[in-house]
PDB file of N, CA and C in Angstrom:
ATOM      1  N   UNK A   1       6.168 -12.554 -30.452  1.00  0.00           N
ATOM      2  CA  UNK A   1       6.331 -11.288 -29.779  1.00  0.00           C
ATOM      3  C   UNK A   1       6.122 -11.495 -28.277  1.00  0.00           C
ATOM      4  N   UNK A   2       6.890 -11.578 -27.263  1.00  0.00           N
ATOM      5  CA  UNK A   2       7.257 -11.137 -26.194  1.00  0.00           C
ATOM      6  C   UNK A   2       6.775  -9.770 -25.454  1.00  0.00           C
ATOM      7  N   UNK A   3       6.138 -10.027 -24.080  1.00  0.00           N
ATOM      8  CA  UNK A   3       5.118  -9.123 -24.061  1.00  0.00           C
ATOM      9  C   UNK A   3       5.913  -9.085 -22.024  1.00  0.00           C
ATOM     10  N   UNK A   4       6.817  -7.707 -21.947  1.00  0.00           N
ATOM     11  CA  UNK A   4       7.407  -7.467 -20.750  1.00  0.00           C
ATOM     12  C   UNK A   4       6.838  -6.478 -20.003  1.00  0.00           C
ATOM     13  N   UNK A   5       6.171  -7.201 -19.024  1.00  0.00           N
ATOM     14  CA  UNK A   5       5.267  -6.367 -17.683  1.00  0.00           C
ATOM     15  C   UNK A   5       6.554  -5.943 -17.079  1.00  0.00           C
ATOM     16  N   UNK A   6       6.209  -4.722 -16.673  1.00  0.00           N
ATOM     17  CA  UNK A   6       6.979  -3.799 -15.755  1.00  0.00           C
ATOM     18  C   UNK A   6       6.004  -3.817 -14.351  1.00  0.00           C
ATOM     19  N   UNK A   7       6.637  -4.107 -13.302  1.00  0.00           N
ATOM     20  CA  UNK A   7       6.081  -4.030 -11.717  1.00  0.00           C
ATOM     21  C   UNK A   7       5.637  -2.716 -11.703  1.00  0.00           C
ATOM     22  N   UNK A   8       4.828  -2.964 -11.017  1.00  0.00           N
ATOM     23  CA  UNK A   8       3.562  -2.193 -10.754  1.00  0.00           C
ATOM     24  C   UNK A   8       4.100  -0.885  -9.439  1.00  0.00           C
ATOM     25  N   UNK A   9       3.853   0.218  -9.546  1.00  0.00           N
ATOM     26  CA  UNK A   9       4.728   1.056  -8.355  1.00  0.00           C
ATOM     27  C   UNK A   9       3.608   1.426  -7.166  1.00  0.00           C
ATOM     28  N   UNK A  10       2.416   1.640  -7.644  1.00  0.00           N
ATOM     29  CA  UNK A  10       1.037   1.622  -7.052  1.00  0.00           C
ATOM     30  C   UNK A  10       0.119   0.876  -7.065  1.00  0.00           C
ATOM     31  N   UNK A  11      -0.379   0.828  -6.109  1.00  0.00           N
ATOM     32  CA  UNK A  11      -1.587  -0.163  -5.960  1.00  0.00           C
ATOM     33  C   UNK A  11      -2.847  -0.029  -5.749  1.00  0.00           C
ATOM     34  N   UNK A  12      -3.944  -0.575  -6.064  1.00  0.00           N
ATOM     35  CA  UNK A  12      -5.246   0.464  -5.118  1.00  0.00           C
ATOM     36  C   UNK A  12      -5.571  -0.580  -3.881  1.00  0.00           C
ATOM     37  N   UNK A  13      -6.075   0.390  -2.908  1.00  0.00           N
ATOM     38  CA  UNK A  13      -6.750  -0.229  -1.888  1.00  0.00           C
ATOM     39  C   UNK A  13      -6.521  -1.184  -1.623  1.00  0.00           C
ATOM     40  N   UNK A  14      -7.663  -1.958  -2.624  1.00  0.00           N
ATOM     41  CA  UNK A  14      -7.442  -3.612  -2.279  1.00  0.00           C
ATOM     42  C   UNK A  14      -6.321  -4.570  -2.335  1.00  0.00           C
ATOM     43  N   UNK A  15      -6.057  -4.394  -3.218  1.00  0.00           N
ATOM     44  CA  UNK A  15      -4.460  -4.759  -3.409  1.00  0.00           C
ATOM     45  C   UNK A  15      -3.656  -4.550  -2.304  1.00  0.00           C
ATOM     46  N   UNK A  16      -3.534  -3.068  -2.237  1.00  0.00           N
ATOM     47  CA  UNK A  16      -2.416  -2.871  -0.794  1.00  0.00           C
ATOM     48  C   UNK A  16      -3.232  -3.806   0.645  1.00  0.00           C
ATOM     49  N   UNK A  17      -4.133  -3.966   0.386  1.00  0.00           N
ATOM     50  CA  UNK A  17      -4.705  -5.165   1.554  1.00  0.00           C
ATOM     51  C   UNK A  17      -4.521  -6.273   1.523  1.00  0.00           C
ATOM     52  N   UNK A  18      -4.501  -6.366   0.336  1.00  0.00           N
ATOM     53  CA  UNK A  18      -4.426  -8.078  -0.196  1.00  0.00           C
ATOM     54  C   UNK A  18      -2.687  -8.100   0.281  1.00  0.00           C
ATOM     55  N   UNK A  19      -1.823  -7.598  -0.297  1.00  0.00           N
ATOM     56  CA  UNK A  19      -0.046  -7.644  -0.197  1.00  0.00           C
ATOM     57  C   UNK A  19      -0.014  -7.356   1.482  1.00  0.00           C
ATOM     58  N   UNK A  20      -0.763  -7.048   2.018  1.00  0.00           N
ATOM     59  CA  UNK A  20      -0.435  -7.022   3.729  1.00  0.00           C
ATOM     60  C   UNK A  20      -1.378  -8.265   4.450  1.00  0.00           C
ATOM     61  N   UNK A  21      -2.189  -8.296   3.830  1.00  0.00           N
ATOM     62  CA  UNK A  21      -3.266  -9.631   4.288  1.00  0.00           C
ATOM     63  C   UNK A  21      -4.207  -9.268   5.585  1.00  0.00           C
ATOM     64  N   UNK A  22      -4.576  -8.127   5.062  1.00  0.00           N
ATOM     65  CA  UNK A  22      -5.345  -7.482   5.981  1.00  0.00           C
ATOM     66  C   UNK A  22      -6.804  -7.242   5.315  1.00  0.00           C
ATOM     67  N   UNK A  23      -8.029  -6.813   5.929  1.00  0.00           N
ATOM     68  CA  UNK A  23      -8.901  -6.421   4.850  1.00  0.00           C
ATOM     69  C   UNK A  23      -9.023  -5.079   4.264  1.00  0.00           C
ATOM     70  N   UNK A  24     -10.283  -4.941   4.034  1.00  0.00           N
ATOM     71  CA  UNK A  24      -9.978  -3.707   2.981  1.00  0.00           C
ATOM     72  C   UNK A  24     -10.088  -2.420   4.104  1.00  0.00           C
ATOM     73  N   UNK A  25     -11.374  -3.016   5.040  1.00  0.00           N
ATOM     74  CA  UNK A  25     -11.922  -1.708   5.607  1.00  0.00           C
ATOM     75  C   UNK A  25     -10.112  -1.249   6.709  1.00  0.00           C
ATOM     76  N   UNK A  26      -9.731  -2.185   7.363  1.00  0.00           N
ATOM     77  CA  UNK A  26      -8.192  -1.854   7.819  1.00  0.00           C
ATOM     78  C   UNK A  26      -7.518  -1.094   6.716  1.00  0.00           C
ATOM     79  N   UNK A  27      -7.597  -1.592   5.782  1.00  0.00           N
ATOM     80  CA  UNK A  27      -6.627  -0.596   4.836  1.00  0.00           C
ATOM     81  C   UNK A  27      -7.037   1.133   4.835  1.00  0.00           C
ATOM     82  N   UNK A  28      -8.385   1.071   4.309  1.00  0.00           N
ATOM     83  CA  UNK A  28      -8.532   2.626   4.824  1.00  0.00           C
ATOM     84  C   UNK A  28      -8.245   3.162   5.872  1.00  0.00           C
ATOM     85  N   UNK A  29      -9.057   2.530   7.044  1.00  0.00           N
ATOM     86  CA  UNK A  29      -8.446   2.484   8.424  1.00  0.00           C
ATOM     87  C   UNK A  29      -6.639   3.256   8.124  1.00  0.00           C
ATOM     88  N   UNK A  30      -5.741   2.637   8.040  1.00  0.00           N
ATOM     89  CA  UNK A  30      -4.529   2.787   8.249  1.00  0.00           C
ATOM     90  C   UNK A  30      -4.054   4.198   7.480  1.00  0.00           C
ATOM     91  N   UNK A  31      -4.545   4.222   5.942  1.00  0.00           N
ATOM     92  CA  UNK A  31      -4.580   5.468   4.928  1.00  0.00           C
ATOM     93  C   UNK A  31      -5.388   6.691   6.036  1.00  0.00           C
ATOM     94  N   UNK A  32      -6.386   6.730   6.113  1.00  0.00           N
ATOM     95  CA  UNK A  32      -6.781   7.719   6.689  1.00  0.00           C
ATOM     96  C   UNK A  32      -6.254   8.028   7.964  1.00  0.00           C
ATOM     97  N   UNK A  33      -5.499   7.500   9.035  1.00  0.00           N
ATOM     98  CA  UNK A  33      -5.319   7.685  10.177  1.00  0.00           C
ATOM     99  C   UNK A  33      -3.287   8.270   9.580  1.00  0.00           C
ATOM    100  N   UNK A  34      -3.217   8.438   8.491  1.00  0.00           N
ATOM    101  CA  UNK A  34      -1.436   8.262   7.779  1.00  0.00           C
ATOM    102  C   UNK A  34      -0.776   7.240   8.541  1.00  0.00           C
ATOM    103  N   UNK A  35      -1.171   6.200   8.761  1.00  0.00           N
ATOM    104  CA  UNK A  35      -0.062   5.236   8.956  1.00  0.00           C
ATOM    105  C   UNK A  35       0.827   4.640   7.716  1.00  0.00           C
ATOM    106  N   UNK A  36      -0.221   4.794   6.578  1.00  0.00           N
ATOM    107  CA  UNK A  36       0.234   4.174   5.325  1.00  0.00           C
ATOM    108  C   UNK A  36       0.063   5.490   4.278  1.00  0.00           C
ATOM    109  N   UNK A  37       1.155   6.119   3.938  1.00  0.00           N
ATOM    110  CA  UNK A  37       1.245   6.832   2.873  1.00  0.00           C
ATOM    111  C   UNK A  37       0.422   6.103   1.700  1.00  0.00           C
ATOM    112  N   UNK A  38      -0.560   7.513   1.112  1.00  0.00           N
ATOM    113  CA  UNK A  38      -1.190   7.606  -0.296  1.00  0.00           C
ATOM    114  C   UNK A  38      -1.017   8.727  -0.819  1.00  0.00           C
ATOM    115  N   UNK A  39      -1.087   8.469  -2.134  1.00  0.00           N
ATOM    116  CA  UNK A  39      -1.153   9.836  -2.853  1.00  0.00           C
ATOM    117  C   UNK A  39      -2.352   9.276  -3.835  1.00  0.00           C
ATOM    118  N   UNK A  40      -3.014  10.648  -4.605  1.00  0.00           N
ATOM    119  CA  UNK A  40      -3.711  10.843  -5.263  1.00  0.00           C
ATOM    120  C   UNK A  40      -3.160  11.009  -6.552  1.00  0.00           C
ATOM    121  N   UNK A  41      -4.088  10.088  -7.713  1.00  0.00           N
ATOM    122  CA  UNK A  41      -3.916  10.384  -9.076  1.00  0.00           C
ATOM    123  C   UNK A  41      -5.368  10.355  -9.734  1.00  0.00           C
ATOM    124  N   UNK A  42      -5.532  12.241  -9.827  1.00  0.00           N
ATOM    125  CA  UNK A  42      -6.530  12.463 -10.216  1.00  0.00           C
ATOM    126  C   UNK A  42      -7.839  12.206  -9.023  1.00  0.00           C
ATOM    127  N   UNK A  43      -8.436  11.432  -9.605  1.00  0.00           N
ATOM    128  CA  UNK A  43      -9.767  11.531  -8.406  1.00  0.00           C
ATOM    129  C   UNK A  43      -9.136   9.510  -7.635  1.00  0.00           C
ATOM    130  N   UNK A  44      -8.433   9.017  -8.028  1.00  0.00           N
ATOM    131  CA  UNK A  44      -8.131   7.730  -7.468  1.00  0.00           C
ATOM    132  C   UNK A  44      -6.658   8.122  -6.127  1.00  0.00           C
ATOM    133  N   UNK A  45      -6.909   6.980  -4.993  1.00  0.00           N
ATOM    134  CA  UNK A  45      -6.736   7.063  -4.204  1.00  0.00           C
ATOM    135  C   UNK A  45      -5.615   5.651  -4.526  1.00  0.00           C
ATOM    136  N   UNK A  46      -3.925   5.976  -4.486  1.00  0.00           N
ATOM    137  CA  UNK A  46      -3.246   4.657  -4.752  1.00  0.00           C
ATOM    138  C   UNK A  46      -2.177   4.526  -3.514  1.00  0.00           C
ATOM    139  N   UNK A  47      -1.751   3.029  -3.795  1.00  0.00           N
ATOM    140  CA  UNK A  47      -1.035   3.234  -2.619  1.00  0.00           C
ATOM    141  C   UNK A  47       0.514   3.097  -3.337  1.00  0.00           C
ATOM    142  N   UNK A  48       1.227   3.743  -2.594  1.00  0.00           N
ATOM    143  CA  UNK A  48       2.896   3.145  -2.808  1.00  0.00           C
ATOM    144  C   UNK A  48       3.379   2.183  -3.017  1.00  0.00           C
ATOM    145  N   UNK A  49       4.167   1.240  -3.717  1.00  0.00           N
ATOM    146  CA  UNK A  49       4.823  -0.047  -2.795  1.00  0.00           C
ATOM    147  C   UNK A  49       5.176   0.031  -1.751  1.00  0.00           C
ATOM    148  N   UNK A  50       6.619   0.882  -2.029  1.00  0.00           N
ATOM    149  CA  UNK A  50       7.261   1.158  -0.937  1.00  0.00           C
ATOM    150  C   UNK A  50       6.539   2.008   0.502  1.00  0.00           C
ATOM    151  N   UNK A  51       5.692   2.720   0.374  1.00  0.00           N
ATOM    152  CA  UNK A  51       4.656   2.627   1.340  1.00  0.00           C
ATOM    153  C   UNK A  51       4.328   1.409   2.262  1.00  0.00           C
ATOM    154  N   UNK A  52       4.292   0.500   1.781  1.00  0.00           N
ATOM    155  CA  UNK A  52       3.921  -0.921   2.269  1.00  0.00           C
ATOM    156  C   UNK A  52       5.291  -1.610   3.040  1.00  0.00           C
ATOM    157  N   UNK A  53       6.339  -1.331   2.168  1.00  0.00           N
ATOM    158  CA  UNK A  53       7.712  -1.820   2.877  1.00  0.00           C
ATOM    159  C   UNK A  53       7.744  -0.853   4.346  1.00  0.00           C
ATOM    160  N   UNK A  54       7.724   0.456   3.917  1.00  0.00           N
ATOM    161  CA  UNK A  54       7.986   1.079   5.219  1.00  0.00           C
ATOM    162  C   UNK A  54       6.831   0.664   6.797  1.00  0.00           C
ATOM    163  N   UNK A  55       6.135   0.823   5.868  1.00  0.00           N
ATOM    164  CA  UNK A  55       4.989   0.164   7.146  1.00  0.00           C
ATOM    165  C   UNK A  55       5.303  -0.366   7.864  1.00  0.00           C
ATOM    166  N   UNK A  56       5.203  -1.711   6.888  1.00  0.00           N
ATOM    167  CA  UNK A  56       5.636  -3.085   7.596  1.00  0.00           C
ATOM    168  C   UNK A  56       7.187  -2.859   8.549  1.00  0.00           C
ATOM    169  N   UNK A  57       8.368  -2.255   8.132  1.00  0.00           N
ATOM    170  CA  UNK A  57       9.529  -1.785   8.746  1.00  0.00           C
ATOM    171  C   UNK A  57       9.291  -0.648   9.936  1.00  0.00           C
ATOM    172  N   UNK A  58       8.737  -0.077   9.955  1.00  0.00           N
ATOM    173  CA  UNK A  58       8.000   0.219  11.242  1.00  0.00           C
ATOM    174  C   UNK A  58       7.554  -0.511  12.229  1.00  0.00           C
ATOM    175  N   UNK A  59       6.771  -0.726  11.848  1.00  0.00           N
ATOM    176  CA  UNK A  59       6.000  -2.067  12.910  1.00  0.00           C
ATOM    177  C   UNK A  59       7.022  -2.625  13.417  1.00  0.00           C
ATOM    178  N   UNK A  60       8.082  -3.503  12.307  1.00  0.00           N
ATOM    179  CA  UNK A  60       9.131  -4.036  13.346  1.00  0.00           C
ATOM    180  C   UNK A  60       9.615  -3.644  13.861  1.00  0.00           C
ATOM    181  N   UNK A  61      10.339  -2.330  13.888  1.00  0.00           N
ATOM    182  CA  UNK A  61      10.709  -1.238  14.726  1.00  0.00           C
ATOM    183  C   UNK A  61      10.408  -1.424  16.053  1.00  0.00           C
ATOM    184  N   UNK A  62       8.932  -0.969  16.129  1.00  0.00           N
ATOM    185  CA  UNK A  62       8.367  -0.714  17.560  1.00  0.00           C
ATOM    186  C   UNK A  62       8.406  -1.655  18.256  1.00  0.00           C
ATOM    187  N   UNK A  63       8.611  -3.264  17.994  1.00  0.00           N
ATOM    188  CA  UNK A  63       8.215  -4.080  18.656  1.00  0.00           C
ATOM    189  C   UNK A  63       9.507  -4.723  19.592  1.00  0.00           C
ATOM    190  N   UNK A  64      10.719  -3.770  19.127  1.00  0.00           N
ATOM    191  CA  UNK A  64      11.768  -4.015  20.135  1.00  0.00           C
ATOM    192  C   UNK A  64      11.793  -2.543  21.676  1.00  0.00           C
TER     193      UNK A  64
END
Protein backbone atom coordinates (compact mmCIF):
# COMPACT_ATOMS: atom_id res chain seq x y z
CA UNK A 1 0.00 0.00 0.00
CA UNK A 2 1.26 3.25 -1.27
CA UNK A 3 0.91 6.09 0.95
CA UNK A 4 0.44 9.76 -1.34
CA UNK A 5 1.30 13.02 0.61
CA UNK A 6 -0.44 15.89 -0.80
CA UNK A 7 1.74 19.39 -0.41
CA UNK A 8 1.11 21.12 2.28
CA UNK A 9 -0.91 24.72 1.48
CA UNK A 10 -0.03 26.19 5.04
CA UNK A 11 2.57 26.38 7.16
CA UNK A 12 3.18 27.47 10.75
CA UNK A 13 5.53 30.05 11.74
CA UNK A 14 8.45 28.17 11.83
CA UNK A 15 8.31 26.60 8.83
CA UNK A 16 7.39 29.75 6.90
CA UNK A 17 10.92 30.83 8.45
CA UNK A 18 12.62 27.94 7.83
CA UNK A 19 11.30 28.07 3.64
CA UNK A 20 12.58 31.86 3.70
CA UNK A 21 15.71 31.20 5.92
CA UNK A 22 15.03 33.72 8.16
CA UNK A 23 14.37 33.25 11.95
CA UNK A 24 11.41 32.84 13.71
CA UNK A 25 11.25 36.12 15.69
CA UNK A 26 11.56 37.96 11.77
CA UNK A 27 8.81 35.86 10.81
CA UNK A 28 6.40 37.35 13.26
CA UNK A 29 8.10 40.49 12.75
CA UNK A 30 6.92 40.41 9.00
CA UNK A 31 3.13 38.68 9.91
CA UNK A 32 2.42 41.31 12.28
CA UNK A 33 3.68 44.38 10.47
CA UNK A 34 1.29 42.45 7.04
CA UNK A 35 4.15 42.10 5.01
CA UNK A 36 3.40 38.38 4.93
CA UNK A 37 -0.22 37.39 4.70
CA UNK A 38 -1.77 34.96 7.57
CA UNK A 39 -4.85 33.70 8.23
CA UNK A 40 -6.25 32.06 11.18
CA UNK A 41 -7.50 28.46 11.72
CA UNK A 42 -9.25 28.43 14.78
CA UNK A 43 -6.95 29.66 17.57
CA UNK A 44 -3.57 28.74 15.17
CA UNK A 45 -1.84 31.32 13.32
CA UNK A 46 -0.74 29.68 9.53
CA UNK A 47 0.97 30.90 6.87
CA UNK A 48 0.12 30.63 3.04
CA UNK A 49 2.49 29.16 0.57
CA UNK A 50 1.75 31.33 -1.80
CA UNK A 51 2.03 34.06 0.77
CA UNK A 52 5.69 33.28 0.73
CA UNK A 53 5.93 33.35 -3.21
CA UNK A 54 4.39 36.76 -3.20
CA UNK A 55 6.68 38.10 -0.65
CA UNK A 56 9.57 37.01 -1.93
CA UNK A 57 8.11 38.57 -5.62
CA UNK A 58 7.80 41.72 -4.04
CA UNK A 59 10.96 42.19 -2.69
CA UNK A 60 12.20 41.64 -6.16
CA UNK A 61 10.03 44.12 -7.33
CA UNK A 62 11.33 46.91 -5.26
CA UNK A 63 14.78 46.35 -5.85
CA UNK A 64 14.62 47.65 -9.48
Amino acid sequence: MTTQSTPRIVLTIEEAAECLGVGRTLMYALVTAGEVESVRIGRLRRIPTDALDRYVSELRASRT
